[in-house]
C-alpha atoms as a PDB file:
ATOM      1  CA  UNK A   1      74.474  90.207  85.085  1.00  0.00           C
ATOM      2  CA  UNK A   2      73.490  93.199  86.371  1.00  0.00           C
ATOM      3  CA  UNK A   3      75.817  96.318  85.224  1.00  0.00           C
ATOM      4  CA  UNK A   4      76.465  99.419  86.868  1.00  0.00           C
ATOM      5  CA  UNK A   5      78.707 102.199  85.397  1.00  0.00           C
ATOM      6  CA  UNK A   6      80.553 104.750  87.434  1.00  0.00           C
ATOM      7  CA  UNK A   7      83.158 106.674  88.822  1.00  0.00           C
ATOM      8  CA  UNK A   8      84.690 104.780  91.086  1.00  0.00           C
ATOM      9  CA  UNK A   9      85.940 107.952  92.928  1.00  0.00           C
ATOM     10  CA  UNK A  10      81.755 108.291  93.622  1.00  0.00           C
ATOM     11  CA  UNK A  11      80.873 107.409  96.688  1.00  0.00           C
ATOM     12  CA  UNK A  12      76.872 107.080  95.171  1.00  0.00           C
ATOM     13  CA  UNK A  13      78.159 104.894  92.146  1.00  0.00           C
ATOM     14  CA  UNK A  14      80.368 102.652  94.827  1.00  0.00           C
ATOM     15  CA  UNK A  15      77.182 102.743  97.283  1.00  0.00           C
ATOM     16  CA  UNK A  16      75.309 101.151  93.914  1.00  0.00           C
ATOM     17  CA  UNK A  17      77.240  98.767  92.865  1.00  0.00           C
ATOM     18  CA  UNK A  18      77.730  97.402  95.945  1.00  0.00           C
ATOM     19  CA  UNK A  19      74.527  97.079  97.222  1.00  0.00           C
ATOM     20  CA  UNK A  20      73.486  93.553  97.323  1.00  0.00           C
ATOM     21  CA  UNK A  21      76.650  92.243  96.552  1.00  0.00           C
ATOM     22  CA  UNK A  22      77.722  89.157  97.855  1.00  0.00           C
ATOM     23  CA  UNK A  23      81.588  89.879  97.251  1.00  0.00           C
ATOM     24  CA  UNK A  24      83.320  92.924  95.744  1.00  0.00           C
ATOM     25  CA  UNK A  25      86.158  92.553  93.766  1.00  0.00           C
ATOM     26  CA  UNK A  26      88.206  96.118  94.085  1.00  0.00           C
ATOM     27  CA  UNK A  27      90.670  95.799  90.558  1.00  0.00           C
ATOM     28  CA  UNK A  28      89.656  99.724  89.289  1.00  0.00           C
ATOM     29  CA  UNK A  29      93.352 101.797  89.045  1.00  0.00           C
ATOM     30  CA  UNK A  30      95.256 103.620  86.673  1.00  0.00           C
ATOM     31  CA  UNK A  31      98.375 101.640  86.206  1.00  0.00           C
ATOM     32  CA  UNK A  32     100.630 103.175  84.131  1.00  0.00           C
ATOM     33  CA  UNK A  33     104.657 104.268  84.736  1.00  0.00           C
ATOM     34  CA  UNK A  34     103.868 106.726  82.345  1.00  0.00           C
ATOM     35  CA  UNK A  35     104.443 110.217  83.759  1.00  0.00           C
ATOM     36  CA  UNK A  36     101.522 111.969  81.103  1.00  0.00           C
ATOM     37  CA  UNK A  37      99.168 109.463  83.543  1.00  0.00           C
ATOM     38  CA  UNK A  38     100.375 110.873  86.701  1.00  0.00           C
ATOM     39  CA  UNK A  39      97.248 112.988  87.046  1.00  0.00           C
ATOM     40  CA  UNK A  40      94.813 110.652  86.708  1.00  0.00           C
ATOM     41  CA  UNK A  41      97.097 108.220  89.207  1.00  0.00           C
ATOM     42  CA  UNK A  42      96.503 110.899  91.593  1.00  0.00           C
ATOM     43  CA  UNK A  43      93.393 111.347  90.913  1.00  0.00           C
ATOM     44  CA  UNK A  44      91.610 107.960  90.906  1.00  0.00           C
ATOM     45  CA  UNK A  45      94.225 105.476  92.728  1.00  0.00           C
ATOM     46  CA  UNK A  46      94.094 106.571  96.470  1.00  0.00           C
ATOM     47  CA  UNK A  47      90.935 107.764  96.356  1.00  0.00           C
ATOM     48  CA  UNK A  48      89.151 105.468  94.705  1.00  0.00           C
ATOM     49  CA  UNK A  49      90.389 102.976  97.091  1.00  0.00           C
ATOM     50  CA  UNK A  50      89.040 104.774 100.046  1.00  0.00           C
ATOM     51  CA  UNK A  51      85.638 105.261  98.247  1.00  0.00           C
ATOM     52  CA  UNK A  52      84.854 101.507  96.759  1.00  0.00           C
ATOM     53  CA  UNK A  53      86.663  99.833 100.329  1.00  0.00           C
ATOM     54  CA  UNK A  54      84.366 101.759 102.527  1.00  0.00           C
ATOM     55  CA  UNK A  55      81.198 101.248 100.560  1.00  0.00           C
ATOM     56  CA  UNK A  56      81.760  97.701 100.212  1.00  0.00           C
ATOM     57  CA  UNK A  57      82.300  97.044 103.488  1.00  0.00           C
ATOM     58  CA  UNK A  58      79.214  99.232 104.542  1.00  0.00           C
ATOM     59  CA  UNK A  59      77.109  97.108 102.059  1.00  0.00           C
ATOM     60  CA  UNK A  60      77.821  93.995 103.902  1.00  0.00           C
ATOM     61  CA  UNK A  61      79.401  91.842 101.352  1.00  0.00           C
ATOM     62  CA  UNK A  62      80.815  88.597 103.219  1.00  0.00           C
ATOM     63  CA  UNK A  63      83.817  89.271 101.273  1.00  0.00           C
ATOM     64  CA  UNK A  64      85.975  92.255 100.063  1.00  0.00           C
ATOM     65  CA  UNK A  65      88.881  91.578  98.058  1.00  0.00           C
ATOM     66  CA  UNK A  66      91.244  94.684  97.313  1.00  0.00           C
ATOM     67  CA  UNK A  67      93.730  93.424  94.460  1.00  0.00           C
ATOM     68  CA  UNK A  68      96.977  95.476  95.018  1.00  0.00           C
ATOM     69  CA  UNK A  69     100.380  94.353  93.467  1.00  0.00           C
ATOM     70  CA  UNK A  70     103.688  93.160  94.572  1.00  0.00           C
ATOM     71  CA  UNK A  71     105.314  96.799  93.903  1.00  0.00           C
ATOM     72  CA  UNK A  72     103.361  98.434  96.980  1.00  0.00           C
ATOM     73  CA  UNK A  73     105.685  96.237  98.817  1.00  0.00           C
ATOM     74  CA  UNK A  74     108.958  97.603  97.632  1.00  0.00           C
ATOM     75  CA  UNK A  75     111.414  98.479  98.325  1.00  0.00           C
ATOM     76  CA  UNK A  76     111.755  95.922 101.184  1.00  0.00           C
ATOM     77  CA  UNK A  77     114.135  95.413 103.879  1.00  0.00           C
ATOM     78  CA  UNK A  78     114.082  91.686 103.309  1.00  0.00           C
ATOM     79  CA  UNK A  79     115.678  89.575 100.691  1.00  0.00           C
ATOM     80  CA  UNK A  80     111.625  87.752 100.557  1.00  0.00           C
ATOM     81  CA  UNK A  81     108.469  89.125 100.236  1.00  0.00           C
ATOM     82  CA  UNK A  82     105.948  86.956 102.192  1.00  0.00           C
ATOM     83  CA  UNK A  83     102.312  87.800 103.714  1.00  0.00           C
ATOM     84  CA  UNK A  84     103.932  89.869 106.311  1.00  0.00           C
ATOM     85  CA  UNK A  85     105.845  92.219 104.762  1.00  0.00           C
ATOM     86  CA  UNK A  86     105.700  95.613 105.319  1.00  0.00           C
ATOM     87  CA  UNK A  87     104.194  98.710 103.332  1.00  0.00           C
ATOM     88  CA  UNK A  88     106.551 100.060 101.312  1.00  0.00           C
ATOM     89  CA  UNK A  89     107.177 103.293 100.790  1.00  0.00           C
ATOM     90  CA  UNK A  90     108.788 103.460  96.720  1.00  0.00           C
ATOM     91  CA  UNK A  91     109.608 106.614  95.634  1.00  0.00           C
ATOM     92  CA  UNK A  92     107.790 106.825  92.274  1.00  0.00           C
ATOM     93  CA  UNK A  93     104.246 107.736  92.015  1.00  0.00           C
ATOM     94  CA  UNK A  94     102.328 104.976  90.409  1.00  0.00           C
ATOM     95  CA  UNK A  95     103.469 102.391  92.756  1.00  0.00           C
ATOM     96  CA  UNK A  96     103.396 105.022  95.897  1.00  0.00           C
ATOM     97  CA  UNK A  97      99.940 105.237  95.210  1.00  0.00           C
ATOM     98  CA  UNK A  98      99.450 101.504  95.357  1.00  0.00           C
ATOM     99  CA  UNK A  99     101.006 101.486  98.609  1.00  0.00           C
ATOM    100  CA  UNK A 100      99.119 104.087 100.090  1.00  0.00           C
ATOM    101  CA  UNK A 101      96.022 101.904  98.423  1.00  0.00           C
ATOM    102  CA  UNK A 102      97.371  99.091 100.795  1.00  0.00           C
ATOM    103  CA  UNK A 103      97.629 100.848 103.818  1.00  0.00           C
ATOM    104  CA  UNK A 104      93.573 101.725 103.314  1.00  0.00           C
ATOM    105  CA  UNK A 105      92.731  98.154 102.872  1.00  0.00           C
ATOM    106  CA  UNK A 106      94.932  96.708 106.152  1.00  0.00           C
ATOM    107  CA  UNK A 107      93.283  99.598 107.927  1.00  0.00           C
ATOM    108  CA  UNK A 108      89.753  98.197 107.373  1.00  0.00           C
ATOM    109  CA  UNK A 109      91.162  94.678 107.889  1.00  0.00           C
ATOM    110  CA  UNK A 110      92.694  95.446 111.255  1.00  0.00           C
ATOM    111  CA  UNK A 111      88.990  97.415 111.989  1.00  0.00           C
ATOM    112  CA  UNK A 112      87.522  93.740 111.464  1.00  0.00           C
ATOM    113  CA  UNK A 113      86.253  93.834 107.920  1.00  0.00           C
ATOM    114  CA  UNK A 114      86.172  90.961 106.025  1.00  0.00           C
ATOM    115  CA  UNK A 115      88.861  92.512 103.499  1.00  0.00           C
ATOM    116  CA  UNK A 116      91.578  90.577 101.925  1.00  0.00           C
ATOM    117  CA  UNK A 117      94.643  91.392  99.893  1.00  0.00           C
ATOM    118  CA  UNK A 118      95.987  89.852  96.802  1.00  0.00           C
ATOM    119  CA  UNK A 119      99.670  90.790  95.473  1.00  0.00           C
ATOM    120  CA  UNK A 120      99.451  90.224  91.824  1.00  0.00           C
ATOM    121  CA  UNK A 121     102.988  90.078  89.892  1.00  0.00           C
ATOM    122  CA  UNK A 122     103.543  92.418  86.549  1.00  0.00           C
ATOM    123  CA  UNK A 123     101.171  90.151  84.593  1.00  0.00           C
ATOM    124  CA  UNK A 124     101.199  89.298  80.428  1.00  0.00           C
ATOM    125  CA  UNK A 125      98.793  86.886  78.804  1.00  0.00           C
ATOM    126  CA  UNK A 126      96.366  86.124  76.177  1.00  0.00           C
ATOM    127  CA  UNK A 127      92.885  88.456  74.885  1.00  0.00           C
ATOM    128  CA  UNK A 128      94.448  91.983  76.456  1.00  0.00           C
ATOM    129  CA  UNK A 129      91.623  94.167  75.293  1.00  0.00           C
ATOM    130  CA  UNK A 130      93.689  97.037  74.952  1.00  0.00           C
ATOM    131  CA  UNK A 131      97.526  97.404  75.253  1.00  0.00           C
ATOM    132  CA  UNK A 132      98.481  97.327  78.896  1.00  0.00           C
ATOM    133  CA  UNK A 133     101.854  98.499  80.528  1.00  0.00           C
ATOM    134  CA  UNK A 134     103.341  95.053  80.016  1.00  0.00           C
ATOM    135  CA  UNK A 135     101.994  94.412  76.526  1.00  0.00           C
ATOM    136  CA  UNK A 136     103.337  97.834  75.590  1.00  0.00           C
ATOM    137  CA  UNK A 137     106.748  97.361  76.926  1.00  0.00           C
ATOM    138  CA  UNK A 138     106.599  93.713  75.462  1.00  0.00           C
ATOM    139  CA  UNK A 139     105.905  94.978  71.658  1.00  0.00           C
ATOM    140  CA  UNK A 140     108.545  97.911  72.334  1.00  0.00           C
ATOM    141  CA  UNK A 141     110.981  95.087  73.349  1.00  0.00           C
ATOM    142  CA  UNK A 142     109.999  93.502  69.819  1.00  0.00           C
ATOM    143  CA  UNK A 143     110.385  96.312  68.383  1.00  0.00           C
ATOM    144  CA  UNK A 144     114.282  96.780  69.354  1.00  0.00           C
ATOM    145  CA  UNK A 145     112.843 100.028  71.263  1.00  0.00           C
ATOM    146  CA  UNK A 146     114.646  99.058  74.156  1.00  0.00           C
ATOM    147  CA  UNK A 147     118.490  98.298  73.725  1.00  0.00           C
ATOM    148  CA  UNK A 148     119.591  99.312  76.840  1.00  0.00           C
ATOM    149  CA  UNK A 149     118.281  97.182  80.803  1.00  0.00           C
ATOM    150  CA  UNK A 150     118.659  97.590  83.928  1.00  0.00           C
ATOM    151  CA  UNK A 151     120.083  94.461  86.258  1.00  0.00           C
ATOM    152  CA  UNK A 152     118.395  93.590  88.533  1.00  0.00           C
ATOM    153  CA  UNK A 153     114.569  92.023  88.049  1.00  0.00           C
ATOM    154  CA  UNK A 154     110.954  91.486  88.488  1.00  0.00           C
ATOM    155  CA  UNK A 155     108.298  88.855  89.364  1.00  0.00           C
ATOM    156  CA  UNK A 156     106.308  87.856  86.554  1.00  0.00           C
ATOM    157  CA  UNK A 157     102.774  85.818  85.918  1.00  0.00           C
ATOM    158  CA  UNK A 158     100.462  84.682  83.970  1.00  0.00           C
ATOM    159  CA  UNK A 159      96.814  86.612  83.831  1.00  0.00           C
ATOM    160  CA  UNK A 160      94.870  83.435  83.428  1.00  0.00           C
ATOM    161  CA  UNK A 161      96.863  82.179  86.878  1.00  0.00           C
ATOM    162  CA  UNK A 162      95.988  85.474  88.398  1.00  0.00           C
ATOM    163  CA  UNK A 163      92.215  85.434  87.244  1.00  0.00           C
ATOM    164  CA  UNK A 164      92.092  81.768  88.639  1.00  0.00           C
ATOM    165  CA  UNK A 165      93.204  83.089  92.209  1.00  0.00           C
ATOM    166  CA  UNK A 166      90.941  85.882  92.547  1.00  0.00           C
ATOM    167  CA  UNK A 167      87.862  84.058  91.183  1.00  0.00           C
ATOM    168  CA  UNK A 168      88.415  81.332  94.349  1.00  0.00           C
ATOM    169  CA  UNK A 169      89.402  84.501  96.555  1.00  0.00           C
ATOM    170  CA  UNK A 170      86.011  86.170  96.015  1.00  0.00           C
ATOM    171  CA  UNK A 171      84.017  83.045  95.538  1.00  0.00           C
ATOM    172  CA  UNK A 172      84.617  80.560  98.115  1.00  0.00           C
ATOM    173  CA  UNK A 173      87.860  80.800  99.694  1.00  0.00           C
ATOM    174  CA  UNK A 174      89.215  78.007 101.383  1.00  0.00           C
ATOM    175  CA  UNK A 175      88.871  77.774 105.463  1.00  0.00           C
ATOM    176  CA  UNK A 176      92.477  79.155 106.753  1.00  0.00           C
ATOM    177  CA  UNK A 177      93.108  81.324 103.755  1.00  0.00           C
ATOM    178  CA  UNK A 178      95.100  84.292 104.833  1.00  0.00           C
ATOM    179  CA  UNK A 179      93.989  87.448 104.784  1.00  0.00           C
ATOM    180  CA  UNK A 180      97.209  88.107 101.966  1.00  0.00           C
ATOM    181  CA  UNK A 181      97.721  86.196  98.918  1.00  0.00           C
ATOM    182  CA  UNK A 182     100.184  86.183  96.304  1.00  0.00           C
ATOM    183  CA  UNK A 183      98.677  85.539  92.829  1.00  0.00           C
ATOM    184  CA  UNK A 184     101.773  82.886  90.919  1.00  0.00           C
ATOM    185  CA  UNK A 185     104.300  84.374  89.847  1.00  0.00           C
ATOM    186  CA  UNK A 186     108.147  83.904  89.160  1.00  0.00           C
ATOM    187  CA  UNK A 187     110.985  86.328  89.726  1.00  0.00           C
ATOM    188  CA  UNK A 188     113.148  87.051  86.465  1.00  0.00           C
ATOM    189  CA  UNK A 189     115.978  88.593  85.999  1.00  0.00           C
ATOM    190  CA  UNK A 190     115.739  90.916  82.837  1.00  0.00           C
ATOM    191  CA  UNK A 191     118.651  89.033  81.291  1.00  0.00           C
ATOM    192  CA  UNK A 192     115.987  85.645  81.958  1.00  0.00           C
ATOM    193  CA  UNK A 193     113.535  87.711  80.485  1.00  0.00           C
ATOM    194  CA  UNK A 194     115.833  88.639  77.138  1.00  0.00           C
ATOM    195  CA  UNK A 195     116.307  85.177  76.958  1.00  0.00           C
ATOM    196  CA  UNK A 196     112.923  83.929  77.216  1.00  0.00           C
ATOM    197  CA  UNK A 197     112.100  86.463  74.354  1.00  0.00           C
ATOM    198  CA  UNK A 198     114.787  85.425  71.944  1.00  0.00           C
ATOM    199  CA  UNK A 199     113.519  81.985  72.465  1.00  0.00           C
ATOM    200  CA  UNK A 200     110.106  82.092  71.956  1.00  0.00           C
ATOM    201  CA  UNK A 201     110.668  84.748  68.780  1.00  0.00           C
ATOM    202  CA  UNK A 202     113.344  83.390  66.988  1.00  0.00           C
ATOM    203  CA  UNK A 203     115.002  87.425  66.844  1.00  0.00           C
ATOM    204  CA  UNK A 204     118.269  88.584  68.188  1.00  0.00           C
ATOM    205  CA  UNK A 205     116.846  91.415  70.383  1.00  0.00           C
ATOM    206  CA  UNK A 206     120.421  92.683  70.302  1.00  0.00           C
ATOM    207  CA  UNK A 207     120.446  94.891  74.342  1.00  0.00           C
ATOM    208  CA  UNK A 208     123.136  95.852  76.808  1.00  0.00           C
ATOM    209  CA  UNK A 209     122.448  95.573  80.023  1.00  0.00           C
ATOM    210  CA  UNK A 210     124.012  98.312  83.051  1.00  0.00           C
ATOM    211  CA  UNK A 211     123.822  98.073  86.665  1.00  0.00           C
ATOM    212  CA  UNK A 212     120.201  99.097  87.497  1.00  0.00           C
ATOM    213  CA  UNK A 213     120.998 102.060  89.829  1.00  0.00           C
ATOM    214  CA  UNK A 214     123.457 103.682  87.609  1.00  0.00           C
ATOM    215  CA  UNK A 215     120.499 103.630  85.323  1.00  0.00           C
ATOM    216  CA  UNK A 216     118.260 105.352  87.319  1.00  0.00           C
ATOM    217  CA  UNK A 217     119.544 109.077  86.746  1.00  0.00           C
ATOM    218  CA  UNK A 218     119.163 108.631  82.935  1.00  0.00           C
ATOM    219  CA  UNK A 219     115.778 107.123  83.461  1.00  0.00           C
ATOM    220  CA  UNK A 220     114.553 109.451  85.742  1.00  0.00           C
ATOM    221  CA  UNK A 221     115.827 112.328  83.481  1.00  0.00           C
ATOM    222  CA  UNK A 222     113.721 110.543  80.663  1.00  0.00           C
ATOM    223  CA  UNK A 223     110.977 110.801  82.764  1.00  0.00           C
ATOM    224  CA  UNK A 224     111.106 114.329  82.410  1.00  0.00           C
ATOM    225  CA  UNK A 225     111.744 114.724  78.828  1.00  0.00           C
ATOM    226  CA  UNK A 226     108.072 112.751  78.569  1.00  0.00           C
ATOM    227  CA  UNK A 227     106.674 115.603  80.282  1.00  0.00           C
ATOM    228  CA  UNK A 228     107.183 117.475  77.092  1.00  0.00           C
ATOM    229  CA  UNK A 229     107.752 114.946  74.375  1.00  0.00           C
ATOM    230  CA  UNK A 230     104.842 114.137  72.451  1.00  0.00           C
ATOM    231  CA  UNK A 231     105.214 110.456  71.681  1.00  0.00           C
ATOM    232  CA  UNK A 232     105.996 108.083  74.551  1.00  0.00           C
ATOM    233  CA  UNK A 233     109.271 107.367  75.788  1.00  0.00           C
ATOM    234  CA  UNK A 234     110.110 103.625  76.567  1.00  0.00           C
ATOM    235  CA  UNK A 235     112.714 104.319  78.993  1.00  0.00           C
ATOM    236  CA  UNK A 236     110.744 104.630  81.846  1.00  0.00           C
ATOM    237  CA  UNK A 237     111.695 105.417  85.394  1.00  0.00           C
ATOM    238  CA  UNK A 238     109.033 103.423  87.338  1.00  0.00           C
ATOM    239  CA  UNK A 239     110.168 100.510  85.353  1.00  0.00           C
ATOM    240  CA  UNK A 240     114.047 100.524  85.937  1.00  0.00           C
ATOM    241  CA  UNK A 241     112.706 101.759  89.319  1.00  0.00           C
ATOM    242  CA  UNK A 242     110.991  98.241  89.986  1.00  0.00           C
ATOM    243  CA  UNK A 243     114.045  96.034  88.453  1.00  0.00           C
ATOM    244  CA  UNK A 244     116.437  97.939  90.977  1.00  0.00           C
ATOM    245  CA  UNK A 245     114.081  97.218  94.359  1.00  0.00           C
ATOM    246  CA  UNK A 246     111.957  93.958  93.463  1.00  0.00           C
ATOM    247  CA  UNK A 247     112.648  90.768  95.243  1.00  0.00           C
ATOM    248  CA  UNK A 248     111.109  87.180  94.927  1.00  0.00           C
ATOM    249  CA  UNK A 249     108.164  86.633  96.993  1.00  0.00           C
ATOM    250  CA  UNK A 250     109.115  83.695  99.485  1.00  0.00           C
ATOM    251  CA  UNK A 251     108.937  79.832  98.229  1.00  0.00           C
ATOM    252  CA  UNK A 252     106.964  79.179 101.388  1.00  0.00           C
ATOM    253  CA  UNK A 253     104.433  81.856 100.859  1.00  0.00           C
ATOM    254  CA  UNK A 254     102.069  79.470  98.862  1.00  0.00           C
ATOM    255  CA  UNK A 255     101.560  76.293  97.428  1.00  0.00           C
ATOM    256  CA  UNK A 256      99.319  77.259  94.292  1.00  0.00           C
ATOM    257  CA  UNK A 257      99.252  76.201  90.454  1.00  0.00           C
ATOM    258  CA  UNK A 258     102.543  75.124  89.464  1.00  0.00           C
ATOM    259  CA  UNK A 259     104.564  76.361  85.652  1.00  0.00           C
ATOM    260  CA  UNK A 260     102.009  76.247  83.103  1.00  0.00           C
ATOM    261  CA  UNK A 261     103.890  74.322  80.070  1.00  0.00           C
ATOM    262  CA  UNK A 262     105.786  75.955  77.655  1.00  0.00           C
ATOM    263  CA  UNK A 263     107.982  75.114  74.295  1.00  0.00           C
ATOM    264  CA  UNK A 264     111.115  76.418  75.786  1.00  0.00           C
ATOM    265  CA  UNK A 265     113.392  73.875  76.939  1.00  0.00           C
ATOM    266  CA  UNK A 266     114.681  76.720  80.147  1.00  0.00           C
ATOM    267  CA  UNK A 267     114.016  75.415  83.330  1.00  0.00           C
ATOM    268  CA  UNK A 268     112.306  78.698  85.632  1.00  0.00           C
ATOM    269  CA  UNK A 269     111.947  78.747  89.121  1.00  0.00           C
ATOM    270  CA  UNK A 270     108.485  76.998  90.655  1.00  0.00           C
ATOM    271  CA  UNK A 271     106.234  80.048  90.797  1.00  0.00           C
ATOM    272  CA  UNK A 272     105.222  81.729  94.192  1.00  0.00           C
ATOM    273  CA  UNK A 273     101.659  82.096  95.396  1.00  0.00           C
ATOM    274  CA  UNK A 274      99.812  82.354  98.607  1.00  0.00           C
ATOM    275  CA  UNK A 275      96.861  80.708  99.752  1.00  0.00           C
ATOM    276  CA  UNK A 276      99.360  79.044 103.015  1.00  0.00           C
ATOM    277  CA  UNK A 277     102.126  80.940 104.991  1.00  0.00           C
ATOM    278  CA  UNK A 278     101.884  82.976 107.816  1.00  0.00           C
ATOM    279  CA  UNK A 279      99.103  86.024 108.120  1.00  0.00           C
ATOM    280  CA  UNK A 280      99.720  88.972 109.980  1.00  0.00           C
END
């Protein structure tokens, strides 16, 4: 394996490690609803995008594969999400960059690239190498950091799922695969998700939940505080943002890998994901 290392905001370092390439896998971000990252979100998201898209596609890769997420589709007009859904156009900056990132890759898809879209959920799983957004709000959950929710909720997978998708995506995608995919996931409610924690730990997790937009003042005003407070604030706004405006992504958008199995006796919803539906 040849290794390359890089800014991806370089348009030399993009040029190099895509030359040759057979498929490029576009997965570099900042993802973070933390508003100390908002710099570097601004910084690297958008434009880093625009810089990796176009040199792949100038390299000549037979396949591009921009991995964006479910949020730059939010909020939605629809009670579904499905491979045609719109742009959206949230109103918090992480996930406006995302959709901005998803306007740049349908651009170069409607120019006739070979570029395709996949819509992972928020994701948790085994071997995180470092603490990601959802670990951290996980272990602050734990931690009975977090006693107050929004209603409302938000799709949720598993990484190895999502892996699994994007591996076939880049490798050898099926004949008829649409040009938008949704990695598996299943839409929770965050009292499902309390639930789900209590049963798989064994603790209390003692929370009250309030009605997700009369949350969003104190959360946004939270957001603020971070600005100044040295040690990170769980409360954050692009979080109660993305329980307020997430919907499930259709039933008939995919056919893919179905629950994995569990302990928990709770019956979830079949997961969602896309390699079938309707492409736009």
């Amino acid at each position: 394996m040849r290794t390359v290392v890089g800014d991806v905001t370089d348009p030399d370092a993009a040029r190099r490690v895509c030359a040759g390439a057979d498929a490029v896998v576009h997965l570099a971000s900042v993802y973070s609803f933390d508003r100390r990252r908002r710099a570097d979100i601004a910084r690297t998201n958008v434009r880093g995008t625009e810089t990796l898209l176009r040199a792949a596609v100038d390299s000549g890769a037979g396949a591009v594969l921009h991995v964006s997420t479910i949020g730059a589709l939010i909020p939605s007009a629809e009670p579904q999400l499905h491979p045609g859904s719109a742009v959206g156009r949230p109103a918090e900056p992480y996930l406006a960059s995302k959709a901005e990132c998803e306007r740049i890759a349908r651009r170069h898809r409607a120019e006739g690239a070979p570029v395709r879209i996949a819509y992972p959920p928020a994701l948790l799983g085994p071997h995180d190498p470092g603490l990601g957004d959802q670990t951290g709000r996980l272990r602050d959950t734990l931690r009975g950091l977090m006693p107050l929710w929004p209603t409302g909720g938000f799709p949720l997978g598993d990484v190895r799922d999502t892996a699994a998708v994007l591996a076939r995506l880049a490798a050898a995608p099926a004949p008829g695969t649409p040009d938008r995919v949704f990695t598996p996931s299943r839409y929770l409610g965050t009292a499902d998700y309390l639930a789900a924690l209590r049963a798989a730990t064994g603790r209390a997790l003692p929370a009250a939940r309030l009605p997700g937009r009369a949350m969003l003042p104190a959360a946004r005003l939270a957001d603020l505080l971070q600005r100044w407070w040295p040690w990170h604030i769980p409360a954050e706004y692009g979080a109660a943002y993305t329980c307020v405006h997430a919907v499930p992504v259709a039933p008939d958008a995919g056919g893919g890998p179905g629950p994995r199995p569990g302990r928990s006796r709770r019956r979830w919803p079949k997961p969602s994901t896309g390699f079938t539906g309707p492409v736009s």
